[in-house]
PDB file of N, CA and C in Angstrom:
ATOM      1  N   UNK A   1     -74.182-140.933  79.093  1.00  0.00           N
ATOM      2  CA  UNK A   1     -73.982-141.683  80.313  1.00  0.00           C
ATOM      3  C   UNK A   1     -75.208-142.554  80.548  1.00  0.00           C
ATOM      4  N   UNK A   2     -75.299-143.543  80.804  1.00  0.00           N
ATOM      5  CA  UNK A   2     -75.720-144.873  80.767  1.00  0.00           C
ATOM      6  C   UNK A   2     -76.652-144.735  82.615  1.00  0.00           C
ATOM      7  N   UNK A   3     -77.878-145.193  82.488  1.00  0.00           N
ATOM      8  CA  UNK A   3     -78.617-145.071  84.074  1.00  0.00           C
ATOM      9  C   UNK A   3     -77.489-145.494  84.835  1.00  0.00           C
ATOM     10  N   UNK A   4     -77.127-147.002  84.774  1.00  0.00           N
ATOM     11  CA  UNK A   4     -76.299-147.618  85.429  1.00  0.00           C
ATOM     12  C   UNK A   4     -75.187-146.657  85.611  1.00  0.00           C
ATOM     13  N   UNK A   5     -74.219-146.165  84.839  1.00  0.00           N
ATOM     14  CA  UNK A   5     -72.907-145.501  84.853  1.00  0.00           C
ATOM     15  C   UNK A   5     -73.399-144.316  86.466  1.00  0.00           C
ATOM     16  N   UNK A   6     -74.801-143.727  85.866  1.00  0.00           N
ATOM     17  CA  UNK A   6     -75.431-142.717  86.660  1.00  0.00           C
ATOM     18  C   UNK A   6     -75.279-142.941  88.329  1.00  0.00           C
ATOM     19  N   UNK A   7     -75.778-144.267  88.775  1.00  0.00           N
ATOM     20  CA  UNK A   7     -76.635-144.888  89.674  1.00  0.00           C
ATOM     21  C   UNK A   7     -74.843-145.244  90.405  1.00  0.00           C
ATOM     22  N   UNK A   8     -74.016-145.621  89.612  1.00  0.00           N
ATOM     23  CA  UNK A   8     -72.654-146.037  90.039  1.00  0.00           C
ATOM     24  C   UNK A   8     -71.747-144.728  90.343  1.00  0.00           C
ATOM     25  N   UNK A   9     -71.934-143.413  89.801  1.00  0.00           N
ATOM     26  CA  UNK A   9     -71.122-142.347  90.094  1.00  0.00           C
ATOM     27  C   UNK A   9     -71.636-141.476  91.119  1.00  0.00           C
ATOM     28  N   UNK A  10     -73.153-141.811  91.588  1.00  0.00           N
ATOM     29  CA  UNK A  10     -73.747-140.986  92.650  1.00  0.00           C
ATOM     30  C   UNK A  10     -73.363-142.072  93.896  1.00  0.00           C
ATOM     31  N   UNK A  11     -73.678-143.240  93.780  1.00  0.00           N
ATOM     32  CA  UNK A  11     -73.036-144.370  95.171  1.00  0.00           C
ATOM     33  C   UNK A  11     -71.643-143.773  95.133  1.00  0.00           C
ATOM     34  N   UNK A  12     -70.422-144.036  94.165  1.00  0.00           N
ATOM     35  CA  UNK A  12     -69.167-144.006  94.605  1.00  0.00           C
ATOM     36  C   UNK A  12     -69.013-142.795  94.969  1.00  0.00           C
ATOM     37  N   UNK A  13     -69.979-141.101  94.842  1.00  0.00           N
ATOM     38  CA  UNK A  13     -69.591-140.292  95.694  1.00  0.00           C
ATOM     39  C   UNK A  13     -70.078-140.076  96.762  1.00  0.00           C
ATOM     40  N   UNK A  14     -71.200-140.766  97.008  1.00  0.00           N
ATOM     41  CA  UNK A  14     -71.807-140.677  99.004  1.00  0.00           C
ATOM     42  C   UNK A  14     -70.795-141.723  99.369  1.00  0.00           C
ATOM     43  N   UNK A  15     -70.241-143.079  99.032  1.00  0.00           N
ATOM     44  CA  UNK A  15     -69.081-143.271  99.663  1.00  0.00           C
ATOM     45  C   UNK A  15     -68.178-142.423  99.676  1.00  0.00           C
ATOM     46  N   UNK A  16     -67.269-141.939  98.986  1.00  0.00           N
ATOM     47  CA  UNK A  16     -66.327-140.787  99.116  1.00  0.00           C
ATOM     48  C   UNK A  16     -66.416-139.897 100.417  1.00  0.00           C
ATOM     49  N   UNK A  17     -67.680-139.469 100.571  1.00  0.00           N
ATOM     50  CA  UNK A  17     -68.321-138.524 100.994  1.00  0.00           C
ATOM     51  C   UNK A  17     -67.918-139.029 102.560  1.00  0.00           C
ATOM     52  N   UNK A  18     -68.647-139.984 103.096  1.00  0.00           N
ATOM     53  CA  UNK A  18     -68.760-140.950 104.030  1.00  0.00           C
ATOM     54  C   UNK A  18     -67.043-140.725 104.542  1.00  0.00           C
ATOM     55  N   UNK A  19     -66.433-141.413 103.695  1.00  0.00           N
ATOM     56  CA  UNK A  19     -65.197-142.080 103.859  1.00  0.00           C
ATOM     57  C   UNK A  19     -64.386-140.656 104.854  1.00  0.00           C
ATOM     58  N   UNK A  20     -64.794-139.802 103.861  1.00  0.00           N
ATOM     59  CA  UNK A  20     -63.706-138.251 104.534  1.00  0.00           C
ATOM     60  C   UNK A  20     -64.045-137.807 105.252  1.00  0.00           C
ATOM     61  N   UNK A  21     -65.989-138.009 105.736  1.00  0.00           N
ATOM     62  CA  UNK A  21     -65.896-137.589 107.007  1.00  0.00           C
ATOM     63  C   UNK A  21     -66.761-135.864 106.583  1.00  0.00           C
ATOM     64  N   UNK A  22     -66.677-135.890 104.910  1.00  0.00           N
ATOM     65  CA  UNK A  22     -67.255-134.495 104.428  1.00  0.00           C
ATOM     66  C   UNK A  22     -68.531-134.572 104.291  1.00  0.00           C
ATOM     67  N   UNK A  23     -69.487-134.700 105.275  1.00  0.00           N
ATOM     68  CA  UNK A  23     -70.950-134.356 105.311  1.00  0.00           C
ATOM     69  C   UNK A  23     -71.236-133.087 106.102  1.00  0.00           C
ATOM     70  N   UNK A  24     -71.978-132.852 105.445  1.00  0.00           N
ATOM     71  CA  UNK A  24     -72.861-131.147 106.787  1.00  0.00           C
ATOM     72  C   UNK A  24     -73.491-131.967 107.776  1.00  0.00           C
ATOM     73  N   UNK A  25     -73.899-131.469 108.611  1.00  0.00           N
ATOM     74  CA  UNK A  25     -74.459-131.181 110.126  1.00  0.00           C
ATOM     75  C   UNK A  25     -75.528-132.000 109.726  1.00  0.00           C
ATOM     76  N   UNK A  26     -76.911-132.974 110.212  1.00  0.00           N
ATOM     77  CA  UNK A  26     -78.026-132.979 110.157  1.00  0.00           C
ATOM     78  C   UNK A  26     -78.642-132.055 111.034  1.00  0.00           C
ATOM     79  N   UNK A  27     -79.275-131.037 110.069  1.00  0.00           N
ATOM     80  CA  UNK A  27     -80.471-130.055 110.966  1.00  0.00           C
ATOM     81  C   UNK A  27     -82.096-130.630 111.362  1.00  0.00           C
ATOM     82  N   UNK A  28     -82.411-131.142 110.223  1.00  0.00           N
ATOM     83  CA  UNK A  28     -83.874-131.550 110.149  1.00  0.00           C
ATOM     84  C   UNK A  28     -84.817-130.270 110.245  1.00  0.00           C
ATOM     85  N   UNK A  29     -84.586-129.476 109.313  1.00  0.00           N
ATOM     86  CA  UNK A  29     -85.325-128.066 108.507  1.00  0.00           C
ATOM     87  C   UNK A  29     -86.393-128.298 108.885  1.00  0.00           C
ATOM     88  N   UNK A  30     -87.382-129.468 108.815  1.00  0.00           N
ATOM     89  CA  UNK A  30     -88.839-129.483 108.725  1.00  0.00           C
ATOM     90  C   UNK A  30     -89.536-129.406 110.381  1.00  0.00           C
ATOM     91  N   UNK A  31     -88.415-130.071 110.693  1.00  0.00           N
ATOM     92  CA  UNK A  31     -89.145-129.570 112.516  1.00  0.00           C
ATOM     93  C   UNK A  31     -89.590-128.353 113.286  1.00  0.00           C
ATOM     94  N   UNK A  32     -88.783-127.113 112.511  1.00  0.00           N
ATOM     95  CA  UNK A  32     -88.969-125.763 112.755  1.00  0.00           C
ATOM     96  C   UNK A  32     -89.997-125.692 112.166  1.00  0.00           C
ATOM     97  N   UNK A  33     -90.433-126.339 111.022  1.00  0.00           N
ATOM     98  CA  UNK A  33     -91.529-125.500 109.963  1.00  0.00           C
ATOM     99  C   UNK A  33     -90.819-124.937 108.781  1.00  0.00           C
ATOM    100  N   UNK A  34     -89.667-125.243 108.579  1.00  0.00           N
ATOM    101  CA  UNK A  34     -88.396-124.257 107.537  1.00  0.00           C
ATOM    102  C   UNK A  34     -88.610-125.310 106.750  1.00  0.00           C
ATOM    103  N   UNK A  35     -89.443-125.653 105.678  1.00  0.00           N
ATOM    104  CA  UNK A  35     -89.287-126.571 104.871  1.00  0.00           C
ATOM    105  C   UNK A  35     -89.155-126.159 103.319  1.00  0.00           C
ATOM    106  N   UNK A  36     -88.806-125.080 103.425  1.00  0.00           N
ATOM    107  CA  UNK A  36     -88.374-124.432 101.825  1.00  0.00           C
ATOM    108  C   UNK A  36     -86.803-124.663 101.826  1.00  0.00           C
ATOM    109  N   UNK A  37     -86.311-125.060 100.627  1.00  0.00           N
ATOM    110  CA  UNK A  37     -85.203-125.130  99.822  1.00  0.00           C
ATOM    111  C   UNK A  37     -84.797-126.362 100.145  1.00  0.00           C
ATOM    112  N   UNK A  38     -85.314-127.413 100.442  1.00  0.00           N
ATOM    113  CA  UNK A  38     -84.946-128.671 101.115  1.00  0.00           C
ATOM    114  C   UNK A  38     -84.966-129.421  99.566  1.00  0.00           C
ATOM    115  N   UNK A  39     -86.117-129.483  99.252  1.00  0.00           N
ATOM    116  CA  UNK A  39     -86.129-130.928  97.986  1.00  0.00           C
ATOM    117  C   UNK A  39     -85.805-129.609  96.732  1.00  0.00           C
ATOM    118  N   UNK A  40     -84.806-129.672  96.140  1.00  0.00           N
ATOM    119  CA  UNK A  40     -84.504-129.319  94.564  1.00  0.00           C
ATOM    120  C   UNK A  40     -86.023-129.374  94.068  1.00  0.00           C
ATOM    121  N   UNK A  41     -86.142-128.047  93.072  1.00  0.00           N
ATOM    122  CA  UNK A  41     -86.854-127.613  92.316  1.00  0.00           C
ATOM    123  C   UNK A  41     -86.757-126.828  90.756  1.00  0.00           C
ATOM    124  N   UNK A  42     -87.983-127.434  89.918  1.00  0.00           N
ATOM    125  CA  UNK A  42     -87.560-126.552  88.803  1.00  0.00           C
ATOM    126  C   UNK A  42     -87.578-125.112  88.974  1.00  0.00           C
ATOM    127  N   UNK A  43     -86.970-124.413  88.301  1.00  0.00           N
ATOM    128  CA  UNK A  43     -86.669-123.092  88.759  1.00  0.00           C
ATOM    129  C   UNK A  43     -88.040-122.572  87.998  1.00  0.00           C
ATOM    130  N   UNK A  44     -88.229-122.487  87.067  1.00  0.00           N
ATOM    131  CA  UNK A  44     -89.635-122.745  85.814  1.00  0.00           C
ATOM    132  C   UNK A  44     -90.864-123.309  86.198  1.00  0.00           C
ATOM    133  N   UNK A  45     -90.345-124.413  86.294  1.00  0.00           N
ATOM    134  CA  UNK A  45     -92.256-125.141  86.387  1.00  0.00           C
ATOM    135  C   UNK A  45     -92.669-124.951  88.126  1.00  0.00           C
ATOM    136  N   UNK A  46     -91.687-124.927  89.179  1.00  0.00           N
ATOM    137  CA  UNK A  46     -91.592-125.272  89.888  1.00  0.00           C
ATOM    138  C   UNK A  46     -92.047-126.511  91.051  1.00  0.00           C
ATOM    139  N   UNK A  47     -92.014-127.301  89.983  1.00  0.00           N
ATOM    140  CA  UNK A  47     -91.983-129.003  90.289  1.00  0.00           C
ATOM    141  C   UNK A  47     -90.789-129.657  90.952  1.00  0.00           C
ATOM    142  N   UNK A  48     -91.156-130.462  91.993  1.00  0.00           N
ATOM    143  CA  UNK A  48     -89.656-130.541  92.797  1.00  0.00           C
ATOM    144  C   UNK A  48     -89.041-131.935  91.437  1.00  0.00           C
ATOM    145  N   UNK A  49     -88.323-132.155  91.886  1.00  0.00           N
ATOM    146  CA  UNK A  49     -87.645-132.993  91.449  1.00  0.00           C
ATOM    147  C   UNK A  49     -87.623-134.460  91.782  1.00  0.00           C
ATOM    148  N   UNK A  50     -87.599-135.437  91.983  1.00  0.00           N
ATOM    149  CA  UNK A  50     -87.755-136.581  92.864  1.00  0.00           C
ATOM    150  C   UNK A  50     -86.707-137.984  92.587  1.00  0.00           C
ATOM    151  N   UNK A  51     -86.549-138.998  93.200  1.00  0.00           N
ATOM    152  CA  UNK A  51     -85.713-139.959  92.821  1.00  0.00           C
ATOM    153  C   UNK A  51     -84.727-139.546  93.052  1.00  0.00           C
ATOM    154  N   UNK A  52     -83.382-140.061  92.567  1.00  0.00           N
ATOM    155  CA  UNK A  52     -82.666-140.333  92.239  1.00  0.00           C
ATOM    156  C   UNK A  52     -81.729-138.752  92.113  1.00  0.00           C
ATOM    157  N   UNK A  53     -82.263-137.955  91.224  1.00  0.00           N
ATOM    158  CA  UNK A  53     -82.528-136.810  91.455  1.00  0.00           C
ATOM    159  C   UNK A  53     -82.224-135.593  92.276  1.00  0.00           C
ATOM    160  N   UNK A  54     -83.012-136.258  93.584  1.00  0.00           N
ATOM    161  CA  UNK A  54     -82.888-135.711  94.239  1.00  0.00           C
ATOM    162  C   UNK A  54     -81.485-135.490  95.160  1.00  0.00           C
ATOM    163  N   UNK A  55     -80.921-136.900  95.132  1.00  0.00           N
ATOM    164  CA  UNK A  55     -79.821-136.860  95.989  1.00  0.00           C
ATOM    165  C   UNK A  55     -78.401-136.120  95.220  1.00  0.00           C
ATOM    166  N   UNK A  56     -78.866-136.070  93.398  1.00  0.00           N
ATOM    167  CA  UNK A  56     -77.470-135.613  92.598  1.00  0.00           C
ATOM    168  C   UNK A  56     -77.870-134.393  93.258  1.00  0.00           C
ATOM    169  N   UNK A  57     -78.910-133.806  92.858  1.00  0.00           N
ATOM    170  CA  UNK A  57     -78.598-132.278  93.223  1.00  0.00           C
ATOM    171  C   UNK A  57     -78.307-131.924  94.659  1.00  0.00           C
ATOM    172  N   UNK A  58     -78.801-132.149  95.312  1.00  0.00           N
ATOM    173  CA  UNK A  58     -78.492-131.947  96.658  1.00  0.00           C
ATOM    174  C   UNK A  58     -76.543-132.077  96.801  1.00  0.00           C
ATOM    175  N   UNK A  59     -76.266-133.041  96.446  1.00  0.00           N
ATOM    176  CA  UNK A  59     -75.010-133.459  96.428  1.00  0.00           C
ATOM    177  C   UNK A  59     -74.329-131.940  95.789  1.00  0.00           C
ATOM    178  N   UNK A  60     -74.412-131.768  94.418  1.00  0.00           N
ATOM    179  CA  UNK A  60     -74.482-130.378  93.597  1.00  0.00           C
ATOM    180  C   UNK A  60     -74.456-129.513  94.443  1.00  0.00           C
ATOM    181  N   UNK A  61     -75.332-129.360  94.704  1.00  0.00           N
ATOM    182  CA  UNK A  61     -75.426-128.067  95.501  1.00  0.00           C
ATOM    183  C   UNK A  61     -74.709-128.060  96.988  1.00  0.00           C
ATOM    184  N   UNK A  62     -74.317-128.704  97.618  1.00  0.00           N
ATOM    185  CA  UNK A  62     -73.507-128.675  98.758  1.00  0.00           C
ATOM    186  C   UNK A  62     -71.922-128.864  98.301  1.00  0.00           C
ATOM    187  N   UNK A  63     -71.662-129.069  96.889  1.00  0.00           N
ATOM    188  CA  UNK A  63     -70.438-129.001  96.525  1.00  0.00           C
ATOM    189  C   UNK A  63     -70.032-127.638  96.234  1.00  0.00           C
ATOM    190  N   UNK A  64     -70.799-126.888  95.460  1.00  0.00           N
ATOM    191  CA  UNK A  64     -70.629-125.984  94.796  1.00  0.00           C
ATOM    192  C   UNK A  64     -71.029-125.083  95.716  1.00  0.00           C
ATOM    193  N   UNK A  65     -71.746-125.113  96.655  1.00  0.00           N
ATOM    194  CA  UNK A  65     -72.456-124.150  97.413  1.00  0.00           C
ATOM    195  C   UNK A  65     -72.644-122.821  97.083  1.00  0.00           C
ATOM    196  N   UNK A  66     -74.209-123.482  96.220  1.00  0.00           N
ATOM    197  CA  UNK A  66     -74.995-122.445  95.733  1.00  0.00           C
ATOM    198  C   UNK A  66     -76.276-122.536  96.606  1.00  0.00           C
ATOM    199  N   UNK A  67     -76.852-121.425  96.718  1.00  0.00           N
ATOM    200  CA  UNK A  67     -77.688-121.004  97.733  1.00  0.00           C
ATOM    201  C   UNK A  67     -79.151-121.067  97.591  1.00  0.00           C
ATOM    202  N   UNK A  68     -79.686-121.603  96.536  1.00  0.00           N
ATOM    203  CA  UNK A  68     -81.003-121.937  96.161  1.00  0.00           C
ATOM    204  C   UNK A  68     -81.015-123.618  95.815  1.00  0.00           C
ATOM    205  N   UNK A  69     -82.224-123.936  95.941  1.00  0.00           N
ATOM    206  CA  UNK A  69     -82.247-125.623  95.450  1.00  0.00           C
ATOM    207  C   UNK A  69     -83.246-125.297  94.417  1.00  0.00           C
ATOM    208  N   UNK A  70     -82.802-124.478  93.227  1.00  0.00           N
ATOM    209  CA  UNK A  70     -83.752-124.457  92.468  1.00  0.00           C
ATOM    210  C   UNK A  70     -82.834-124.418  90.718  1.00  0.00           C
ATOM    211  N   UNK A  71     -83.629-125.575  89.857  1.00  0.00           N
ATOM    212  CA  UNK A  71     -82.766-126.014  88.883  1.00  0.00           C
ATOM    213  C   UNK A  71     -83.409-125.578  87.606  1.00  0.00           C
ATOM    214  N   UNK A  72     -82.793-125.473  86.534  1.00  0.00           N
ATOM    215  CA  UNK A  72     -83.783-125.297  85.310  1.00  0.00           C
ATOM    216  C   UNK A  72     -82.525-126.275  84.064  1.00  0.00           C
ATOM    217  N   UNK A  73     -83.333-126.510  82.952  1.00  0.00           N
ATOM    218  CA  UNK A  73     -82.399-126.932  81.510  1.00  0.00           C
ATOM    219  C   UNK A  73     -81.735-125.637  81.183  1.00  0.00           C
ATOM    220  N   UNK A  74     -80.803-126.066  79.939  1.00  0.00           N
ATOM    221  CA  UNK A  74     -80.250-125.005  79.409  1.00  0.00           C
ATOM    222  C   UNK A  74     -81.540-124.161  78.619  1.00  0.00           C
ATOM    223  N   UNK A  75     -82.634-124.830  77.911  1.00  0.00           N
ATOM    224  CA  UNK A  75     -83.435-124.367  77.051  1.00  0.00           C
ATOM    225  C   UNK A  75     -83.991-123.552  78.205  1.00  0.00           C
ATOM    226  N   UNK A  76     -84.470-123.709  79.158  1.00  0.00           N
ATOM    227  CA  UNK A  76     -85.340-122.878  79.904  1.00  0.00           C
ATOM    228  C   UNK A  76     -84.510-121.536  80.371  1.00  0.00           C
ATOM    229  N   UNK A  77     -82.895-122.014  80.764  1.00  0.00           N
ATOM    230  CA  UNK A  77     -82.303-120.596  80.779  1.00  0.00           C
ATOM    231  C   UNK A  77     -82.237-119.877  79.840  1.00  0.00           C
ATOM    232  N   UNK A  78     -82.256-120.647  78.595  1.00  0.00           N
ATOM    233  CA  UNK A  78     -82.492-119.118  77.391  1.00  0.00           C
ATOM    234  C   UNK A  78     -83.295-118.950  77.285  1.00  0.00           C
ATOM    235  N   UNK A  79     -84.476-119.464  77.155  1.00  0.00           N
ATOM    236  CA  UNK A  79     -86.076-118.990  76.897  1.00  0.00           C
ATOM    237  C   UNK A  79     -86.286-117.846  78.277  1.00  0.00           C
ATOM    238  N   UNK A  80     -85.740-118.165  79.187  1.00  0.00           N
ATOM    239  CA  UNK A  80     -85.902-117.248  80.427  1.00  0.00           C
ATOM    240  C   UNK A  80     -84.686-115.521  80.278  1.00  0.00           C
ATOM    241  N   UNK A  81     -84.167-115.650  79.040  1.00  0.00           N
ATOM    242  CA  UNK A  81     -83.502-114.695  78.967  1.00  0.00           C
ATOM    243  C   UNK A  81     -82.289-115.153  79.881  1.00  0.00           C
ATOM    244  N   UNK A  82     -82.022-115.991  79.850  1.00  0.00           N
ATOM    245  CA  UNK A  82     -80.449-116.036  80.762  1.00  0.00           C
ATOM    246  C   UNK A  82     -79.531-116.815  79.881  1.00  0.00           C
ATOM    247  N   UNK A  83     -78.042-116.891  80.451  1.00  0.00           N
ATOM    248  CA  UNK A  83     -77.226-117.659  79.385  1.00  0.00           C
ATOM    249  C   UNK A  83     -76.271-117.986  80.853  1.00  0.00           C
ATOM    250  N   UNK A  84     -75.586-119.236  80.146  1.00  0.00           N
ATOM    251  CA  UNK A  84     -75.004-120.438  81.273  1.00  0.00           C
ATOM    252  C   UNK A  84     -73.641-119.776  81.055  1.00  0.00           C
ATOM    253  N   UNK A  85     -73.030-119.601  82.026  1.00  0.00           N
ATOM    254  CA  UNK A  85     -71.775-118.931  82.082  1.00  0.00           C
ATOM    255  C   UNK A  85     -70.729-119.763  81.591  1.00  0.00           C
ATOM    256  N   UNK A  86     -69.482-119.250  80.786  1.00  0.00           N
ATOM    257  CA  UNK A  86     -68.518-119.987  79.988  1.00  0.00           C
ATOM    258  C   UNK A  86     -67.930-120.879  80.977  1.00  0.00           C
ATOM    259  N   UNK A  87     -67.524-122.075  80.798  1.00  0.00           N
ATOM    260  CA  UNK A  87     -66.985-123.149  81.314  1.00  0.00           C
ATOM    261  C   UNK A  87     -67.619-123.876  82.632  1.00  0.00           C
ATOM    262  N   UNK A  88     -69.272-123.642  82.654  1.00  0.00           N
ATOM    263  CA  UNK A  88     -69.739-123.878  83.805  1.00  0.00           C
ATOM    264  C   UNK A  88     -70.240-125.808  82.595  1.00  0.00           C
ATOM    265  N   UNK A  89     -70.519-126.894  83.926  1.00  0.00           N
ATOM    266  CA  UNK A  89     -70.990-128.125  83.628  1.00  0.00           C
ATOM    267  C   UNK A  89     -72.013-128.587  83.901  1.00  0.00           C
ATOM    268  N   UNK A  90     -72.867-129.058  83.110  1.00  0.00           N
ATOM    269  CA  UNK A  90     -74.365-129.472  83.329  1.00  0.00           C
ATOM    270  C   UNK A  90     -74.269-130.722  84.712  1.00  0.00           C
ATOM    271  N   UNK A  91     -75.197-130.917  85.149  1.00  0.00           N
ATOM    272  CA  UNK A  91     -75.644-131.551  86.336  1.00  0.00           C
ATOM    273  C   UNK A  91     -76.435-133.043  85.637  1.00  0.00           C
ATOM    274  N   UNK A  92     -76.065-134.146  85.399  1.00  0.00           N
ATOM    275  CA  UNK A  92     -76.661-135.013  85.110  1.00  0.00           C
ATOM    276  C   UNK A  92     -78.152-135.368  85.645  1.00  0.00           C
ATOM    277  N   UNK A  93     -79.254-135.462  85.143  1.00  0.00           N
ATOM    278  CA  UNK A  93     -80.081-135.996  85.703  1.00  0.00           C
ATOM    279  C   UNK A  93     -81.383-137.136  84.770  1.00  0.00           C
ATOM    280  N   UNK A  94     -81.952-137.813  85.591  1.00  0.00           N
ATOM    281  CA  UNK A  94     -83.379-138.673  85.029  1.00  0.00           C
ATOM    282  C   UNK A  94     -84.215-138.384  85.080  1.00  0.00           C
ATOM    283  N   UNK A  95     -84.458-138.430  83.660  1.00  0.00           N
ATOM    284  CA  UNK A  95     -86.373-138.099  83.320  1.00  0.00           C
ATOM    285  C   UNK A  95     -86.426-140.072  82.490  1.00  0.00           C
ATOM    286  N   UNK A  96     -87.754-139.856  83.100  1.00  0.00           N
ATOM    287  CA  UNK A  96     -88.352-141.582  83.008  1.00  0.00           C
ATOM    288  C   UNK A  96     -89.910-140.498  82.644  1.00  0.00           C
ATOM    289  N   UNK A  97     -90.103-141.084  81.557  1.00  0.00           N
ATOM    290  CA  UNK A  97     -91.633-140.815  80.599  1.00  0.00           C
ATOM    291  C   UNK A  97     -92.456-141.973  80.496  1.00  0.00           C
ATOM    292  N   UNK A  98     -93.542-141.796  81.361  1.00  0.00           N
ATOM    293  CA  UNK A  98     -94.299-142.792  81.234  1.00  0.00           C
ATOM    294  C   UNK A  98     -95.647-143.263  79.683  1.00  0.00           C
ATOM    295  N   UNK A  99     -95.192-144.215  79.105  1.00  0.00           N
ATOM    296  CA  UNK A  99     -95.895-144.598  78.154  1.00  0.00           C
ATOM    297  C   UNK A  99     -97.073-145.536  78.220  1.00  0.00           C
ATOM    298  N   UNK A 100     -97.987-145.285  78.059  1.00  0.00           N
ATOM    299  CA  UNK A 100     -99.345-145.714  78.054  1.00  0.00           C
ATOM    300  C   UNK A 100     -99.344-146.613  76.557  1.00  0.00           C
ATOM    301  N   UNK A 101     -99.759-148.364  76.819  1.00  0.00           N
ATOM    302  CA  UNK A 101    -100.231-148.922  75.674  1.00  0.00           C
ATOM    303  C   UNK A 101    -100.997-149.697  75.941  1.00  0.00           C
ATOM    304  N   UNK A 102    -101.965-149.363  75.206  1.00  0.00           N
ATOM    305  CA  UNK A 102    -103.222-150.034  74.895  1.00  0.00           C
ATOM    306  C   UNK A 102    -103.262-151.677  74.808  1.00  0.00           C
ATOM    307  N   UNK A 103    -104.163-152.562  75.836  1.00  0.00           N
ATOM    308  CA  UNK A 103    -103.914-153.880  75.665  1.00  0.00           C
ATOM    309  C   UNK A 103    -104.286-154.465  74.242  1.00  0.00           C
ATOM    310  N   UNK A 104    -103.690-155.200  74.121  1.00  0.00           N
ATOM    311  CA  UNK A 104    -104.233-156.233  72.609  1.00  0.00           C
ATOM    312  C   UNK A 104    -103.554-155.631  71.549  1.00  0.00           C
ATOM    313  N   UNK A 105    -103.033-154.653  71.550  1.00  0.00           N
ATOM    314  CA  UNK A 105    -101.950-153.788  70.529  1.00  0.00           C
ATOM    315  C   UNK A 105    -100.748-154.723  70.052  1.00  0.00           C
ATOM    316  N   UNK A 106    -100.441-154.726  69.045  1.00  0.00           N
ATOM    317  CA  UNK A 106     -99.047-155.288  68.693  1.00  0.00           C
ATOM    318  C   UNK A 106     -97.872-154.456  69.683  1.00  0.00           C
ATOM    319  N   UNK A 107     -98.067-153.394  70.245  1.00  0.00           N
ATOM    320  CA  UNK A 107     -96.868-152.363  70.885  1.00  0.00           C
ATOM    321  C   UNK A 107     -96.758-153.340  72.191  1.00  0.00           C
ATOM    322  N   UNK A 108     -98.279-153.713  72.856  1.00  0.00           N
ATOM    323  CA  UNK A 108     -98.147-154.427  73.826  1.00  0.00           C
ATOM    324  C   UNK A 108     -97.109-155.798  73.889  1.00  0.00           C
ATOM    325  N   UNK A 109     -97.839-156.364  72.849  1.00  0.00           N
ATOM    326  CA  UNK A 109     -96.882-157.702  72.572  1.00  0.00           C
ATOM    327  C   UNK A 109     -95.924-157.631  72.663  1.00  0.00           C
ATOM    328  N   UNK A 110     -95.230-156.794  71.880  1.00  0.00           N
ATOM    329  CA  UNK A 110     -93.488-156.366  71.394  1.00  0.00           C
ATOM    330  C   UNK A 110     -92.858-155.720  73.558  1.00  0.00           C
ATOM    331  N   UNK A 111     -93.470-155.182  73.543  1.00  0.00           N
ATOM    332  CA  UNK A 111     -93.400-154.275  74.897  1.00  0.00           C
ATOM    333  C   UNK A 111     -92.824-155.426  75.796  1.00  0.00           C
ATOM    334  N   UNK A 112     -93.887-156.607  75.886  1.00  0.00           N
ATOM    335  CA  UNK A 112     -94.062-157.680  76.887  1.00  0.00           C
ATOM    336  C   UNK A 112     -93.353-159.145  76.721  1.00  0.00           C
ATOM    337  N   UNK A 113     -92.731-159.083  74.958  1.00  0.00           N
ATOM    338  CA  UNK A 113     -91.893-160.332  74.667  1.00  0.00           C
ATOM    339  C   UNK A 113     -90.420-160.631  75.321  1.00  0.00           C
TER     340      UNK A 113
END
């Protein structure tokens, strides 16, 4: 699946969403001080998640309503001793890796043509 395809199937479901009228309540968690389980997290590194990201899972998780905002890969569920239950579906998401190149490099040139 293509960023774009990505960026087009998360809009056409907050419209959806919108349209039916199927949103939760706004609480605003952080005003109490309740600011755990709000932003998706790796379940592993426990690095939140950010972007783009953030709104699939959230979305995810209020569909499915599962009770943690906390995510891992398949590799990390087996390395963690766990296994993904038969007929369950991965959760699309973006990783963007930032590459460092050196000015005056041919990589630069090519990078910048």
């Amino acid at each position: 699946m293509s960023v774009q395809q990505l960026y087009e199937r998360v809009t056409n479901q907050i419209i959806a969403d919108i349209e039916k009228g199927d949103l939760p309540v706004w609480l605003q968690p952080w005003k109490s001080g309740k600011r755990g389980g709000i932003i998706p997290i790796n379940a592993v590194t426990k690095k939140p998640y950010n972007g783009l990201n953030v709104l699939m899972l959230w979305a995810e998780r209020q569909e499915k309503q599962y009770a943690l905002a906390e995510w891992l890969t398949y590799k990390q569920c087996q390395e963690a001793g766990g296994q993904v239950r038969k007929g369950e579906k991965s959760t699309p998401g973006i990783y963007v890796n930032k590459q460092v190149i050196e000015k005056g490099t041919d990589e630069e040139r090519l990078c910048h043509s």
